[in-house]
Protein backbone atom coordinates (compact mmCIF):
# COMPACT_ATOMS: atom_id res chain seq x y z
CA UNK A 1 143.39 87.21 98.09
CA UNK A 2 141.31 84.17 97.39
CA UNK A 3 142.68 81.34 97.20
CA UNK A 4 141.76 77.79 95.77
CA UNK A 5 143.87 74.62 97.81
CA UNK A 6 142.31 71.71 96.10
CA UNK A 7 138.27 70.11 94.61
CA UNK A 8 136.86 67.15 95.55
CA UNK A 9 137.17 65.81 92.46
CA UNK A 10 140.90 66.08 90.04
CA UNK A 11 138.81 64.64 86.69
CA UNK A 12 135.02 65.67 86.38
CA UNK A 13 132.20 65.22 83.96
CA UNK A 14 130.07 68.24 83.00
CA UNK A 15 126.74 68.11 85.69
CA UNK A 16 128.79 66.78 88.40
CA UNK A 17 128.88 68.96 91.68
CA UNK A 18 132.50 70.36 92.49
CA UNK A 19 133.45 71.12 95.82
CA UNK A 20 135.95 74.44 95.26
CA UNK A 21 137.74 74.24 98.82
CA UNK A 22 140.06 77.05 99.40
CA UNK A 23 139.76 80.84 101.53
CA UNK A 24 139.01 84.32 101.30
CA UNK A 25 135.98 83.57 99.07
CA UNK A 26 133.72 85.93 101.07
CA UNK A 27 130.98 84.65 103.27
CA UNK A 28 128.53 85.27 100.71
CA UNK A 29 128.69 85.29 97.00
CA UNK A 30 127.25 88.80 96.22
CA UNK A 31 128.76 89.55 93.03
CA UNK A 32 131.59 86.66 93.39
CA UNK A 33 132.18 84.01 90.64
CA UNK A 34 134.00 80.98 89.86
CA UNK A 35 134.53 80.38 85.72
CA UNK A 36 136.07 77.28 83.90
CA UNK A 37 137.67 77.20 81.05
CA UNK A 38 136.46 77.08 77.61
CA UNK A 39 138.09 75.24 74.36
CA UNK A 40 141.21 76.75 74.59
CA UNK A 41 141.59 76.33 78.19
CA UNK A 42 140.42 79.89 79.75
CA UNK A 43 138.77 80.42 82.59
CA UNK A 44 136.42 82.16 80.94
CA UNK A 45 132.57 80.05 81.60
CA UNK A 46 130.43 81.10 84.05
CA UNK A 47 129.68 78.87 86.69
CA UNK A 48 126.08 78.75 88.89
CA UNK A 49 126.86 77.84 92.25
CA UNK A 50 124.82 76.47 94.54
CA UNK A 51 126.70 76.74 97.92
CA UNK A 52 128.96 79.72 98.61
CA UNK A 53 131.10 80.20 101.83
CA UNK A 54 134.29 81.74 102.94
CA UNK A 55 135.76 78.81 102.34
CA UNK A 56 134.20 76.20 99.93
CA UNK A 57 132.27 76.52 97.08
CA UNK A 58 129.95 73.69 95.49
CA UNK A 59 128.97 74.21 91.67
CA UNK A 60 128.22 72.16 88.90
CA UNK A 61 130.13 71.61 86.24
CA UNK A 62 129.15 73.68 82.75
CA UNK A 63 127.98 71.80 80.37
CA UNK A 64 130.42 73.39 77.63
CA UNK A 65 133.43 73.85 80.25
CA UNK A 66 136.50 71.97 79.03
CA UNK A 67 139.65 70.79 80.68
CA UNK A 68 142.12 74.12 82.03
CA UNK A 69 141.96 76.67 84.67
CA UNK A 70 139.51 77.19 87.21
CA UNK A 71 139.29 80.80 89.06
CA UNK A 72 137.25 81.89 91.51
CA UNK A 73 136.38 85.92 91.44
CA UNK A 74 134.99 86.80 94.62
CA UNK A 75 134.84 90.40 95.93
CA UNK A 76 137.37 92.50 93.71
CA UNK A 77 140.03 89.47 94.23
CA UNK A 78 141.09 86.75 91.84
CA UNK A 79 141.86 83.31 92.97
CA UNK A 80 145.17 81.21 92.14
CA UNK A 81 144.16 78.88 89.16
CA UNK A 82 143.60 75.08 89.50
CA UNK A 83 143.87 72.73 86.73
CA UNK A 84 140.42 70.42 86.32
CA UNK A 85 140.69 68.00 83.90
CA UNK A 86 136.73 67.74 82.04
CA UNK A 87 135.67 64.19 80.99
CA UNK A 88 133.04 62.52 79.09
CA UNK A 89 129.94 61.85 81.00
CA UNK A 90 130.92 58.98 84.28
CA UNK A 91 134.36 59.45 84.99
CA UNK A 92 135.09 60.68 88.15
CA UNK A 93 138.94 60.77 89.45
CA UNK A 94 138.45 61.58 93.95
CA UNK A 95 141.02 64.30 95.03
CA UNK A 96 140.06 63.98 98.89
């Protein structure tokens, strides 16, 4: 199962570059995805990530994602969510 432990960031503004740190993402994305969630907290927006390992995943934020669940769908296998809490624009709360 793949699993999400923690992002670099707990608070995040849409554009800034998560860090998804967790296992059993796959060593390549292939058909894998990680979605946020939309206005009523769903993890249903695409993400387009630009790093993909077994292990960590960097993506931007969405511009329309909004504060919920975060999942990351990666080879037949759903992640564990994680709450992100989406900001305005410059606020930036460090999880690491």
């Amino acid at each position: 199962m793949a699993q999400i432990d923690r992002f670099n960031y707990r608070t995040a503004s849409p554009g800034t570059l998560l860090v998804v740190v967790g296992k059993g993402f796959g060593k390549e994305q292939g058909e894998g995805n990680i979605k946020f969630a939309d206005s009523l907290g769903r993890p249903r927006i695409n993400g387009k990530p630009t790093s993909w390992t077994d292990t960590k995943i960097e993506v931007p934020v969405p511009n329309d994602a909004r504060t919920g669940e975060v999942r990351v769908y990666a080879h037949d296998k759903v992640s564990n969510a994680q709450e992100l809490h989406v900001s305005p624009e410059g606020v930036l709360v460090t999880w690491f």
